[in-house]
Protein backbone atom coordinates (compact mmCIF):
# COMPACT_ATOMS: atom_id res chain seq x y z
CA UNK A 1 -8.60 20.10 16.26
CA UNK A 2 -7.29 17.80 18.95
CA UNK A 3 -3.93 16.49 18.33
CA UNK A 4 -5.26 12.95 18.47
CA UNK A 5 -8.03 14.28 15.46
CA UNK A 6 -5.14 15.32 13.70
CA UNK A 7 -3.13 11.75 13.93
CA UNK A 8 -6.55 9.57 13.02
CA UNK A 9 -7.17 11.76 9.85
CA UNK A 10 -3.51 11.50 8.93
CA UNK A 11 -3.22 8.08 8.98
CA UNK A 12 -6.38 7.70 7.21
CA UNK A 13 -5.28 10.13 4.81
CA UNK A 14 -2.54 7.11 3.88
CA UNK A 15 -4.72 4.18 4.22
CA UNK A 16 -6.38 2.55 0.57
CA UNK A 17 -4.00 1.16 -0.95
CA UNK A 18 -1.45 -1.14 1.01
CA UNK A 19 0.06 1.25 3.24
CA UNK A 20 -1.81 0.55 6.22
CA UNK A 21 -1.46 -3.62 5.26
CA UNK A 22 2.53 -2.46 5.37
CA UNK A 23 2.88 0.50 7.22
CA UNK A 24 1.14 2.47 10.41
CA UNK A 25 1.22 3.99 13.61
CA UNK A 26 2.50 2.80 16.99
CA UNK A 27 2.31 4.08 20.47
CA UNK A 28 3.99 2.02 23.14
CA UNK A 29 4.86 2.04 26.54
CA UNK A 30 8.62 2.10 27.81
CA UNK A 31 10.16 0.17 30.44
CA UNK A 32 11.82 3.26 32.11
CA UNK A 33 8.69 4.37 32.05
CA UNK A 34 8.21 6.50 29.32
CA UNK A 35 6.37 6.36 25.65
CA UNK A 36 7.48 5.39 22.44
CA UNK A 37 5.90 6.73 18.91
CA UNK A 38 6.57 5.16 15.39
CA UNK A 39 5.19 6.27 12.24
CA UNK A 40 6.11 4.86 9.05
CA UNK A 41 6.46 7.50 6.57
CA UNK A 42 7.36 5.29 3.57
CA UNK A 43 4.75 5.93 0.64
CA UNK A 44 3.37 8.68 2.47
CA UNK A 45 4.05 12.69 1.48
CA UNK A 46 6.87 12.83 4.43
CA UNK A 47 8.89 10.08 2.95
CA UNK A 48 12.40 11.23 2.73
CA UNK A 49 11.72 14.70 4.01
CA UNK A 50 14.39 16.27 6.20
CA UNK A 51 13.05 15.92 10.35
CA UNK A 52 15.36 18.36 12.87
CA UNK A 53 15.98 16.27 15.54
CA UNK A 54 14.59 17.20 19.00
CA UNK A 55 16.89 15.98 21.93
CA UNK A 56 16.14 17.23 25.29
CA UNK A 57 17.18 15.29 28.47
CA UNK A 58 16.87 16.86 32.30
CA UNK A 59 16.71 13.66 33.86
CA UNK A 60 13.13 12.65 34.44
CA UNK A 61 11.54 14.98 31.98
CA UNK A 62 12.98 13.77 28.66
CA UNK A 63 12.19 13.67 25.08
CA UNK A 64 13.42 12.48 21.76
CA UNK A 65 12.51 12.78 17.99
CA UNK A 66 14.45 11.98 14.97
CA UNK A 67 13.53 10.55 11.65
CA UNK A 68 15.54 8.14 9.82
CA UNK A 69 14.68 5.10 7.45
CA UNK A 70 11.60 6.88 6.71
CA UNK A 71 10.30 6.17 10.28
CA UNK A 72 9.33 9.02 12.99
CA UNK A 73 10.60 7.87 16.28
CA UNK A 74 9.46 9.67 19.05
CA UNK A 75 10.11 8.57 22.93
CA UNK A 76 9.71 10.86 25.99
CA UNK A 77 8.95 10.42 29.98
CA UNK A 78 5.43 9.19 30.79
CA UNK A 79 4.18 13.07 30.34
CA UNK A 80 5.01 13.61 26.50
CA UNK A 81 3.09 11.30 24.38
CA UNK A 82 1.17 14.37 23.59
CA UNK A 83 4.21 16.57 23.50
CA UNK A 84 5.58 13.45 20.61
CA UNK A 85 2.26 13.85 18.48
CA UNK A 86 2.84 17.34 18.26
CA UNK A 87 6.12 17.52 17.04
CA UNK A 88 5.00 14.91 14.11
CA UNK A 89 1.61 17.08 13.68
CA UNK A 90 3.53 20.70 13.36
CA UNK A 91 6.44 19.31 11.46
CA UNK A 92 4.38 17.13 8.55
CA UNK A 93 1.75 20.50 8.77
CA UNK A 94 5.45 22.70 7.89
CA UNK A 95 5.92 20.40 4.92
CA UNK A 96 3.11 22.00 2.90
CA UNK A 97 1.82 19.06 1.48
């Protein structure tokens, strides 16, 4: 399954209640240029569960991933917005939910 897949069927997967009225996803575009990735994990399975931050920087190929607050932040150059999926796919998949 396409990482993409994976992200719609996880963020269904949290949607009936009021999560999604409260809560979501968001993929944005960076000034520098780059991406930017948020995912609320309040009142989802990942809420409060520990995230290894990933910090890599070699000038134009960067990327950056940390949760705190109970949000995923992701941001990397203009080639990792697949590359910040990932990381949020294989780390939630590690949490054996």
């Amino acid at each position: 399954m396409s990482v993409l897949k994976w992200i719609e069927k996880w963020y269904q997967s949290n949607c009936g209640a009021d999560w999604e009225h409260v809560y979501g996803v968001k993929i944005e575009t960076l000034d520098n240029p780059g991406w930017k990735v948020s995912i609320d994990l309040a009142d989802t399975p990942l809420k409060g569960k520990v995230f290894e931050k990933v910090d890599v920087d070699n000038g134009d190929d960067w990327i950056m991933c940390r949760a705190v607050n109970d949000i995923f932040d992701g941001a990397g150059d203009p080639f990792k917005l697949e590359e910040i999926l990932k990381i949020f796919k294989e780390w939630a998949e590690s949490q054996n939910l």
